[in-house]
Protein backbone atom coordinates (compact mmCIF):
# COMPACT_ATOMS: atom_id res chain seq x y z
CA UNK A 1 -27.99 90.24 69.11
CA UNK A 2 -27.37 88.93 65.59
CA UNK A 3 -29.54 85.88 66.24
CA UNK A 4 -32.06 87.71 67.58
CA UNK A 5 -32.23 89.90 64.13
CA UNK A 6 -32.44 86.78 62.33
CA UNK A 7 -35.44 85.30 64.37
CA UNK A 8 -37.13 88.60 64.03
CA UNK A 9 -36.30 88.34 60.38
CA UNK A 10 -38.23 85.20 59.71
CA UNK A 11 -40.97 85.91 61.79
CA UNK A 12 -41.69 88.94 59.82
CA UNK A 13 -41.47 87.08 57.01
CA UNK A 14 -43.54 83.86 57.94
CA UNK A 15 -46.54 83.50 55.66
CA UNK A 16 -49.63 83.71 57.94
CA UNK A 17 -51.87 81.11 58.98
CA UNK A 18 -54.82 79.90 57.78
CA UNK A 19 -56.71 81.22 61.04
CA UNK A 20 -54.95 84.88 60.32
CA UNK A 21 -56.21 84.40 56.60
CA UNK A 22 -59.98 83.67 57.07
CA UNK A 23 -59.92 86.52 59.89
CA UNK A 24 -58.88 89.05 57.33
CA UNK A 25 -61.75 87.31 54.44
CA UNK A 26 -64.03 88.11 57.26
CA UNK A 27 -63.40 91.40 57.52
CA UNK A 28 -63.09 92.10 53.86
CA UNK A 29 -66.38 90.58 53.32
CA UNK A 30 -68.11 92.46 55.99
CA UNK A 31 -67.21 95.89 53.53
CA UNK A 32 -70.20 97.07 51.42
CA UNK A 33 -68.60 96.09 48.63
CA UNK A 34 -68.99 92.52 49.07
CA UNK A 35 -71.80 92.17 51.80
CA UNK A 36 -74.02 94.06 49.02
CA UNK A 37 -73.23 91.83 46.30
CA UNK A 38 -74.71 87.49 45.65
CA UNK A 39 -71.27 86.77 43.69
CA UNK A 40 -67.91 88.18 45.23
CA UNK A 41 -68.40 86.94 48.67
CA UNK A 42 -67.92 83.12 47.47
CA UNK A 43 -65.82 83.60 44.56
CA UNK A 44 -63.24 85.07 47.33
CA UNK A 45 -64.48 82.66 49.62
CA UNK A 46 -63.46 80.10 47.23
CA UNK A 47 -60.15 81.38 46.04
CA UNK A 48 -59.31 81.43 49.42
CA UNK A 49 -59.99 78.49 50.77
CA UNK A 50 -58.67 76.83 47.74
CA UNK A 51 -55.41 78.27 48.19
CA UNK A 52 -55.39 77.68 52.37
CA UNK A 53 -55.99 74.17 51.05
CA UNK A 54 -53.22 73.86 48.66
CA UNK A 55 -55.48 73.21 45.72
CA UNK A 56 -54.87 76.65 43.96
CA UNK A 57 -54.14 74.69 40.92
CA UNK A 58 -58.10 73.81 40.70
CA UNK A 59 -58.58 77.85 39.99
CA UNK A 60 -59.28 77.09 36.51
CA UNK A 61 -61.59 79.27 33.94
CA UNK A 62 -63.94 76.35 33.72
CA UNK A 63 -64.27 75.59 37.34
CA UNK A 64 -65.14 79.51 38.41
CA UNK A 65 -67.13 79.76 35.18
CA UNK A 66 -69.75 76.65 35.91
CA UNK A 67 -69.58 77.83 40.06
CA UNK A 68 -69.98 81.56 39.48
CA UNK A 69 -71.75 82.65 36.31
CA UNK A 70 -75.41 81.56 36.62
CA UNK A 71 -77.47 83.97 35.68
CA UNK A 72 -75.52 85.37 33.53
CA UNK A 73 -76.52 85.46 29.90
CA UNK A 74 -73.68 83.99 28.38
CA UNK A 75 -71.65 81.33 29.53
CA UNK A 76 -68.64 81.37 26.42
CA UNK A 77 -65.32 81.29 27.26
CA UNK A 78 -64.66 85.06 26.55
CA UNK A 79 -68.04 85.90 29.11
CA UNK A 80 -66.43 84.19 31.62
CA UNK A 81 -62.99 85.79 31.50
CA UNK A 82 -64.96 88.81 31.14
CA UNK A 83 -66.44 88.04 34.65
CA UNK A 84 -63.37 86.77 36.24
């Protein structure tokens, strides 16, 4: 019975998979909130995908700033941060 605890344990725990992940994104994109707006569906998009990847290290200020503020008026540093 102990061993079966401990199985259950970890399973519980597991981090889920990448399939589980972009299920879930789906959904949360399909909410007004994001379906309504040009921006937030690929910023999350891309934080998420960067991060199923691995490659959450290349969420940087400068790499969000030149991918998601066009159109914006400003493009400083602070503007930016502002937006992210």
């Amino acid at each position: 019975m102990t061993a079966d605890l401990q199985e259950q344990s970890k399973t519980a725990h597991a981090e889920p998979r990448g399939e589980e992940v972009r299920e879930q994104l789906n959904r949360l994109l399909a909410n007004p909130f994001f379906s309504h707006s040009k921006r937030f569906p690929s910023f999350l998009r891309f934080v998420v995908e960067q991060t199923l990847a691995g490659e959450s290290e290349n969420i940087k200020e400068r790499t969000l700033g030149s991918k998601y503020s066009a159109g914006m008026r400003s493009t400083t540093p602070r503007r930016i941060q502002s937006f992210v």
